[in-house]
N, C-alpha and C. Protein backbone atom coordinates (compact mmCIF):
# COMPACT_ATOMS: atom_id res chain seq x y z
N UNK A 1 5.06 -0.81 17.35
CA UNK A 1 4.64 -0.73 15.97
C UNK A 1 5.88 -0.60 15.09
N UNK A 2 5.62 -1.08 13.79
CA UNK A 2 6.88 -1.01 13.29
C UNK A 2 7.08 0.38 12.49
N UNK A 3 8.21 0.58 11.94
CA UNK A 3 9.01 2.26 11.86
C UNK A 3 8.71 2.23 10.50
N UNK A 4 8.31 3.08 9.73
CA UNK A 4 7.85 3.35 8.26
C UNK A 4 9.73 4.02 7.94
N UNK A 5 10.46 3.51 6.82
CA UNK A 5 11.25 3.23 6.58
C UNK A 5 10.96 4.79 5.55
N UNK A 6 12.62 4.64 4.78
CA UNK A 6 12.76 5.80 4.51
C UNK A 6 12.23 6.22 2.69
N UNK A 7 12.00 6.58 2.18
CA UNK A 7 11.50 6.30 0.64
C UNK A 7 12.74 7.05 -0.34
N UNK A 8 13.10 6.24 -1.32
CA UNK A 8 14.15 7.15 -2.28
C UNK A 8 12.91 7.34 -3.35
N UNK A 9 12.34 8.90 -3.69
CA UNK A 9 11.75 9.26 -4.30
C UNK A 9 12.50 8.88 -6.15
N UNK A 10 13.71 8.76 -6.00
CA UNK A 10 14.24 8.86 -7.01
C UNK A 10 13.95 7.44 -7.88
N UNK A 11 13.85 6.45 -7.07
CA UNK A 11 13.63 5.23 -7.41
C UNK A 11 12.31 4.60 -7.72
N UNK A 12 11.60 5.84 -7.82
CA UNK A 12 9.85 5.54 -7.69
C UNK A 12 9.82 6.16 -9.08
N UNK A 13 10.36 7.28 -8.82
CA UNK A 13 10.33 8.44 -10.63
C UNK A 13 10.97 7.40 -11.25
N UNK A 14 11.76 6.77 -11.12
CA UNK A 14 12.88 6.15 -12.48
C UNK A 14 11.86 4.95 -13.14
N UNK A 15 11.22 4.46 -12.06
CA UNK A 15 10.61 2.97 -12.35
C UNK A 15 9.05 3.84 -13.29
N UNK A 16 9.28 4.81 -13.70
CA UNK A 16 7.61 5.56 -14.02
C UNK A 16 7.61 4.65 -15.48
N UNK A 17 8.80 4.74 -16.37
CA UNK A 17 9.56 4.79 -17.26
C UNK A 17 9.78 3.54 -17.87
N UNK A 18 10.40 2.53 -16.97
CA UNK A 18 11.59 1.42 -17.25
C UNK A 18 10.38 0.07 -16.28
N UNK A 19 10.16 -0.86 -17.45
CA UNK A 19 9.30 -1.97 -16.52
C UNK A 19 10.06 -2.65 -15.42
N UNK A 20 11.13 -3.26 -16.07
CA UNK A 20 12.61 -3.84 -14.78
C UNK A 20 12.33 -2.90 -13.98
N UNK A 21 12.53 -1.66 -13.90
CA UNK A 21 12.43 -0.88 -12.60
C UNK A 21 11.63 -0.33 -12.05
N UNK A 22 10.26 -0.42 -12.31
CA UNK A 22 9.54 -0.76 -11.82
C UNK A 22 8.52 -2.14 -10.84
N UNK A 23 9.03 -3.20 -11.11
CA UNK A 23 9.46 -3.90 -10.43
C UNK A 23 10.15 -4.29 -9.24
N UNK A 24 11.24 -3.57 -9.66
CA UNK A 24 12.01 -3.71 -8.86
C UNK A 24 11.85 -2.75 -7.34
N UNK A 25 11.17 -1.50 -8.54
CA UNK A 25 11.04 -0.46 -7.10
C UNK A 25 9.84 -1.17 -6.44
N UNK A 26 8.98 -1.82 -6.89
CA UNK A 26 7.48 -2.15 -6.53
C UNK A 26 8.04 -3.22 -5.24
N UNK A 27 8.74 -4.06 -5.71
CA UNK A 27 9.27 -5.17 -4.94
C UNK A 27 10.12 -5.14 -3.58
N UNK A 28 10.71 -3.57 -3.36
CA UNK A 28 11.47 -3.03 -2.68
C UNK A 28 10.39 -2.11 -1.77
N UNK A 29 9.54 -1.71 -2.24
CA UNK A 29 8.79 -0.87 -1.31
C UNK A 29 7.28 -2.09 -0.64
N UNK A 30 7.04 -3.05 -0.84
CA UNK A 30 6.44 -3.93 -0.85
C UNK A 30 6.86 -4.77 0.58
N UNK A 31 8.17 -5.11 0.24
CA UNK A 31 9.37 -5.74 1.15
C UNK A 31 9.56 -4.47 2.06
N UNK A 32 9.84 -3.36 1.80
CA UNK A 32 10.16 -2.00 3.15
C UNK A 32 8.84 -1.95 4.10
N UNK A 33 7.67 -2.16 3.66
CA UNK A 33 6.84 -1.18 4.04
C UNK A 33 5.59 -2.43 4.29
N UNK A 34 5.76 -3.49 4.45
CA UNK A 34 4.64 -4.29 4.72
C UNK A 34 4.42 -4.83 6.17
N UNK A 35 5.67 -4.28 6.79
CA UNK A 35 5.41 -4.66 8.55
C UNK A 35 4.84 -3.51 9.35
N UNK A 36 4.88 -2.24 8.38
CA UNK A 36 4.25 -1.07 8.94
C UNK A 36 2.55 -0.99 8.50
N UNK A 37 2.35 -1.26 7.08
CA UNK A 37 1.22 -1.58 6.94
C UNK A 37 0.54 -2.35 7.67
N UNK A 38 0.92 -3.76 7.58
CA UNK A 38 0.33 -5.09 8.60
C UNK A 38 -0.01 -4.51 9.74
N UNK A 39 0.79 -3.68 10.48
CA UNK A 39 0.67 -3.15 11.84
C UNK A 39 -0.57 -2.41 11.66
N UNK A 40 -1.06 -1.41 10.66
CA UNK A 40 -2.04 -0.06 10.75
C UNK A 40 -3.11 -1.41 10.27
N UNK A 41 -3.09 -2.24 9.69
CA UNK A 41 -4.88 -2.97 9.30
C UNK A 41 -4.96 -3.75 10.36
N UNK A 42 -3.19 -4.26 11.14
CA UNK A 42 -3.97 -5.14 12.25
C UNK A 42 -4.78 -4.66 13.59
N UNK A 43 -4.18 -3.39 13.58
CA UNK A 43 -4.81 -2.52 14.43
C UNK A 43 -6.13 -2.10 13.87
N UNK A 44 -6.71 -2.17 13.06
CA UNK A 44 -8.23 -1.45 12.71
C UNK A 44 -8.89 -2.86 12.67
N UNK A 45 -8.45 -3.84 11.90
CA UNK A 45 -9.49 -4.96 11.65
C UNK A 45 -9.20 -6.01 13.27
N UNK A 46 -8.06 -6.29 14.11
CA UNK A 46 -8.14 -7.22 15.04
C UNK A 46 -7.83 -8.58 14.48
N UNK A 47 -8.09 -9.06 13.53
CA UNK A 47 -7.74 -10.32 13.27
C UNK A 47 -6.82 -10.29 12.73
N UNK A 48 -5.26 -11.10 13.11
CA UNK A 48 -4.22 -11.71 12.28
C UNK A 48 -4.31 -11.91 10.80
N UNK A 49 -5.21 -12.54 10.75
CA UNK A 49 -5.19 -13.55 9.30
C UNK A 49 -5.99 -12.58 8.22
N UNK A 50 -7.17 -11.78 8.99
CA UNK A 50 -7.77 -11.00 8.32
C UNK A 50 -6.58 -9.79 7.24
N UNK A 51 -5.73 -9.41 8.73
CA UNK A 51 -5.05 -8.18 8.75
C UNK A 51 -4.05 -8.70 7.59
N UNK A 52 -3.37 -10.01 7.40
CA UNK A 52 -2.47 -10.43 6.26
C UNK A 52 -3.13 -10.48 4.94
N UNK A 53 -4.60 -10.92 5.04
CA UNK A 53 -5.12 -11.41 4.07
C UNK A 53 -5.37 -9.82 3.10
N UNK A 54 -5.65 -8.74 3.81
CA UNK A 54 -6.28 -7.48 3.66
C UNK A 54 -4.44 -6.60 3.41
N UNK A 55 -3.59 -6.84 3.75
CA UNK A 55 -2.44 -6.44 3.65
C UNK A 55 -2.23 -7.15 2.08
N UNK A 56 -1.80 -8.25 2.07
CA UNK A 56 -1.61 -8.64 0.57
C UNK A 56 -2.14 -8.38 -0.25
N UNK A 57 -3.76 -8.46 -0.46
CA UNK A 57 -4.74 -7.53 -0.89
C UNK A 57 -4.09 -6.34 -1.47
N UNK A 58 -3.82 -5.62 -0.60
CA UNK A 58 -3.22 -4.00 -0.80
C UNK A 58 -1.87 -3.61 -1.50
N UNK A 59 -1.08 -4.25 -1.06
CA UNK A 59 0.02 -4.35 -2.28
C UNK A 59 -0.42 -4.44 -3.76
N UNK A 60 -0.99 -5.76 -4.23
CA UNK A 60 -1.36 -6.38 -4.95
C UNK A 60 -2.41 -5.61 -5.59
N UNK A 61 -3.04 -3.86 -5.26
CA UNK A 61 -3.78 -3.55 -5.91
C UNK A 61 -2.74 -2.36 -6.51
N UNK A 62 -2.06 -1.98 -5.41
CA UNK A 62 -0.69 -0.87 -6.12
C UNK A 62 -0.41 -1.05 -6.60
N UNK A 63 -0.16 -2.47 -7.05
CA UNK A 63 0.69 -2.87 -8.26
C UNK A 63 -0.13 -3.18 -9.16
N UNK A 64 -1.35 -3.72 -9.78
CA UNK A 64 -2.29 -3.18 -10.40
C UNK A 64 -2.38 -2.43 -10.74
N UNK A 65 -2.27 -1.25 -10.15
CA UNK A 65 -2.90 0.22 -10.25
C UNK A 65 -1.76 1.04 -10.60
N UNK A 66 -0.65 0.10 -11.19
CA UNK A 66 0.61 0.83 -11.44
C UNK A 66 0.92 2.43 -10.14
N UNK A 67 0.66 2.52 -8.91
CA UNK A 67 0.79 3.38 -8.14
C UNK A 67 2.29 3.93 -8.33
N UNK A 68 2.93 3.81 -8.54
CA UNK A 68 4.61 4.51 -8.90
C UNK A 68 3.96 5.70 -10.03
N UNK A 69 3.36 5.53 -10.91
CA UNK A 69 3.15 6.50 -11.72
C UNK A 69 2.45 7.76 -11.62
N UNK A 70 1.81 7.20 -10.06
CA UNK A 70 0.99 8.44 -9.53
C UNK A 70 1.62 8.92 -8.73
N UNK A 71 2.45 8.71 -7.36
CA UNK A 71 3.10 8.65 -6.64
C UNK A 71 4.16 10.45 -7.61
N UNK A 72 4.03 11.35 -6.61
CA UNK A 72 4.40 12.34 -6.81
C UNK A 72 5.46 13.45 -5.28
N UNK A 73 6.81 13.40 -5.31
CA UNK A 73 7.10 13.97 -4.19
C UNK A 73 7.20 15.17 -3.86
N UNK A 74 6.41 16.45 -5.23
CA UNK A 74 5.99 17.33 -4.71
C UNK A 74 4.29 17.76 -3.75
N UNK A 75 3.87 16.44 -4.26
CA UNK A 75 2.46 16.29 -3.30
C UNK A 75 2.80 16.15 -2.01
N UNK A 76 4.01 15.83 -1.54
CA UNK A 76 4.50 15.61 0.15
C UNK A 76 5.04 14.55 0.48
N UNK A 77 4.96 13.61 1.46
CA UNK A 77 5.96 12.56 1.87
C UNK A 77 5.18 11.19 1.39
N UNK A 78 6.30 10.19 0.98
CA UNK A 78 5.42 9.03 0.65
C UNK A 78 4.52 8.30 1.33
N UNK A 79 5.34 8.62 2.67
CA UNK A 79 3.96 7.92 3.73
C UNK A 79 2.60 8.27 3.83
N UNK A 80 2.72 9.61 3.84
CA UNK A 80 1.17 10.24 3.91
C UNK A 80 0.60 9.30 3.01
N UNK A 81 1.36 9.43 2.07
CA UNK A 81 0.64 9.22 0.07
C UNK A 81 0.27 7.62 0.22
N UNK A 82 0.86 6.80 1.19
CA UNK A 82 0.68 5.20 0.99
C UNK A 82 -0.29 5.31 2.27
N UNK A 83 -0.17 5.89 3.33
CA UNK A 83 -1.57 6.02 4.34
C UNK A 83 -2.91 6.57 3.83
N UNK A 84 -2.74 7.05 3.05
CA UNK A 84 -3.91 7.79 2.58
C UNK A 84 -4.35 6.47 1.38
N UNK A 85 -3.88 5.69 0.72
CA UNK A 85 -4.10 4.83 -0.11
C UNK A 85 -4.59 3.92 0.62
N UNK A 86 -3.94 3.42 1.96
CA UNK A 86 -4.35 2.23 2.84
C UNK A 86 -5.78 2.80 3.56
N UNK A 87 -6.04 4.06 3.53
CA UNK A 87 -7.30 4.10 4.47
C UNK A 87 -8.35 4.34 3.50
N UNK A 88 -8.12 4.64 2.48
CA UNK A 88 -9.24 4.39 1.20
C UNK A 88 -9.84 3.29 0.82
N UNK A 89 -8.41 2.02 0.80
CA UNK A 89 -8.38 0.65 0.70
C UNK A 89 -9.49 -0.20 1.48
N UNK A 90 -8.91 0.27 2.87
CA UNK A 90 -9.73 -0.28 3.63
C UNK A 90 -11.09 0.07 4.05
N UNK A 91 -11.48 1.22 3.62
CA UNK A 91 -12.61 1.52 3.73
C UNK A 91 -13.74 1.14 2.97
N UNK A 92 -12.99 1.26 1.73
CA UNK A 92 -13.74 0.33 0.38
C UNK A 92 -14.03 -1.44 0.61
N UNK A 93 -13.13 -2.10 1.35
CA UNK A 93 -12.92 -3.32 1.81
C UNK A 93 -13.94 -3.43 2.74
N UNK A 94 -14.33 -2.46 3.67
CA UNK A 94 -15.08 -2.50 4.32
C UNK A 94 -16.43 -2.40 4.41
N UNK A 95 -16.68 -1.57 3.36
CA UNK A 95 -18.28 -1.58 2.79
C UNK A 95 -18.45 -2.45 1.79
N UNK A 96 -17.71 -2.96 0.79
CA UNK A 96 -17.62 -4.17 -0.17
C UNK A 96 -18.51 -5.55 1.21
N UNK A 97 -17.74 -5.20 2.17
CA UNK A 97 -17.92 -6.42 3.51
C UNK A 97 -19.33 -6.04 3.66
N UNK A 98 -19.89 -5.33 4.12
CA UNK A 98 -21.35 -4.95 4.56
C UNK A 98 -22.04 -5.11 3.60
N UNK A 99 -21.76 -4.61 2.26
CA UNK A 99 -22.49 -5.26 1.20
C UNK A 99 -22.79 -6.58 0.84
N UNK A 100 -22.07 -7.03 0.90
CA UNK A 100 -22.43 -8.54 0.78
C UNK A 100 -23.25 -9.10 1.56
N UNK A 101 -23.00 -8.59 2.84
CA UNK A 101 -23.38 -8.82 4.16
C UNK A 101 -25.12 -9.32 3.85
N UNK A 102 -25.34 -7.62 3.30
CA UNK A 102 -26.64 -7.62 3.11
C UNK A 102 -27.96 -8.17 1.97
N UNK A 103 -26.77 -8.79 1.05
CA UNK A 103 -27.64 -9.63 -0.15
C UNK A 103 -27.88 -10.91 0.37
């Protein structure tokens, strides 16, 4: 599985602020942290394509959701804070799925 990389908290606070750097941090943690993600949905969902399709997905809502601005490092480590986002994600993804299922 791949190694959840290291987070500069400092670079998450700065981008709260500054759009360029936010970006930039968005684009950097996106790029750090998407072979560790890919790994945790490919392991729950089984399908490749699913697991990319549901990975891009997930970025793409952090950044939406402006997540840097919530993102806090006296709440604890960033990983928790982006695992705990990915298993919400996918859970919601997952009953969104059954729902449909059933209309």
């Amino acid at each position: 599985m791949a190694k959840f990389p290291t987070t500069r908290w400092s670079m998450l606070i700065a981008a709260r602020d500054d759009p360029a750097a936010a970006r930039a941090a968005l684009e950097h943690l996106c790029q750090a942290y998407r072979p560790v993600v890919l790994a945790v949905v490919r392991r729950r969902v089984g399908s490749h394509a699913q697991a990319e399709d549901l990975t891009q997905s997930f970025f793409a809502a952090l950044i939406e959701r402006r997540f840097e601005t919530r993102a806090d490092p006296l709440r604890g480590r960033f990983r928790s804070l982006l695992l705990t986002a990915l298993t919400r994600f996918l859970s919601n993804a997952e009953a969104a799925r059954l729902a449909s299922r059933m209309c």
